[in-house]
Protein backbone atom coordinates (compact mmCIF):
# COMPACT_ATOMS: atom_id res chain seq x y z
CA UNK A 1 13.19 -17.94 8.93
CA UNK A 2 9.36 -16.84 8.81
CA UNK A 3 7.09 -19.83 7.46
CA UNK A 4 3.70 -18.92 6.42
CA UNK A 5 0.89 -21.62 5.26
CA UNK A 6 -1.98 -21.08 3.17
CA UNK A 7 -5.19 -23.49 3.82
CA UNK A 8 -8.12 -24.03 1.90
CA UNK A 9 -11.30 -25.90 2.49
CA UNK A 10 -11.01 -28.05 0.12
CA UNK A 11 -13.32 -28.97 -2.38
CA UNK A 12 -15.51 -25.68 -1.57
CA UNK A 13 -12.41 -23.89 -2.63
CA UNK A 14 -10.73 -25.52 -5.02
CA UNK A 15 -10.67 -22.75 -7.64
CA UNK A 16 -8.63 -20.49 -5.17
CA UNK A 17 -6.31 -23.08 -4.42
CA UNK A 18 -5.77 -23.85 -8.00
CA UNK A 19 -4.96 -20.07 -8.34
CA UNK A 20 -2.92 -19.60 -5.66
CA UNK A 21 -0.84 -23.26 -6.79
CA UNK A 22 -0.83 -21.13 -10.70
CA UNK A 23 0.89 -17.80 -8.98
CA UNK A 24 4.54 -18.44 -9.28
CA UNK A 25 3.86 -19.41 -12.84
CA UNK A 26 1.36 -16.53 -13.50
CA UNK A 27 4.36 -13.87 -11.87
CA UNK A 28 7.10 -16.01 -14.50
CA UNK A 29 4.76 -15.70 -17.37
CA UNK A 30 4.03 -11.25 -16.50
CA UNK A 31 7.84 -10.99 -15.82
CA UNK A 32 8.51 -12.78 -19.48
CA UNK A 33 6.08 -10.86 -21.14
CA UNK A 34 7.28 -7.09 -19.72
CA UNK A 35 10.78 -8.16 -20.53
CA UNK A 36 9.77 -9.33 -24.31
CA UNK A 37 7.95 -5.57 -24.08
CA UNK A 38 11.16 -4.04 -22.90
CA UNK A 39 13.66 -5.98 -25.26
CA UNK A 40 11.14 -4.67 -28.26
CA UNK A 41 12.13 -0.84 -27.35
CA UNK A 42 15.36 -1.41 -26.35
CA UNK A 43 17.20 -3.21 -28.79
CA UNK A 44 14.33 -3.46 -32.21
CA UNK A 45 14.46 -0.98 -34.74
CA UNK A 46 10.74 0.03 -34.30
CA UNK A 47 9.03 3.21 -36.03
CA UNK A 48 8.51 5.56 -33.20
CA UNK A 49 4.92 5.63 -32.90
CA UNK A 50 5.11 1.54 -32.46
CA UNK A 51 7.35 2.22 -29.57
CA UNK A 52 5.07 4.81 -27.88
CA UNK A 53 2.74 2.18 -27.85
CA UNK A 54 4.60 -0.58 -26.71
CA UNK A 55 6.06 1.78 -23.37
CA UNK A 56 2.32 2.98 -22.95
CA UNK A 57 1.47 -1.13 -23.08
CA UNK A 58 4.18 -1.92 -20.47
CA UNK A 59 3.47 1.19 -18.48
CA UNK A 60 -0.82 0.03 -18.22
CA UNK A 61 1.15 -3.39 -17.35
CA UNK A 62 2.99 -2.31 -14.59
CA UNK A 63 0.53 0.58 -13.35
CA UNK A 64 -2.11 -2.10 -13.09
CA UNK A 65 -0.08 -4.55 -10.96
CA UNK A 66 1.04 -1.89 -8.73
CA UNK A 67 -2.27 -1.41 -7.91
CA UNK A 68 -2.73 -4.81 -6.82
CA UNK A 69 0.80 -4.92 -4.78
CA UNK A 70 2.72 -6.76 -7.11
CA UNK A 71 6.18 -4.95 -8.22
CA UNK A 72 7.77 -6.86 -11.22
């Protein structure tokens, strides 16, 4: 099994350690919210134009982490 190790010079980079010790609950809290966005088209009774928006929404979501390498 690959191991890898991230290190930080700590306290000149404190902030980027407390964001990379904040990513698995960051990636919980983006998954969450695109499934609450997916639930609301799915299974709500939602006037269509409300939907439209709520796909674009979740689309912008998911075109914007794909552009950063992150696949929900």
């Amino acid at each position: 099994m690959a191991k890898a190790t991230l290190t930080f010079d700590l306290p000149d980079e404190e902030e980027k350690f407390d964001r990379a010790c904040a990513a698995p609950d960051l990636f919980a809290a983006l998954r969450e919210y695109d499934e609450d966005l997916r639930r609301a088209t799915k299974y709500q009774e939602l006037p269509e134009d409300e939907a439209r928006h709520i796909s674009a929404a979740r689309q912008a979501l998911h075109d914007i982490l794909r552009e950063r390498g992150i696949d929900l």
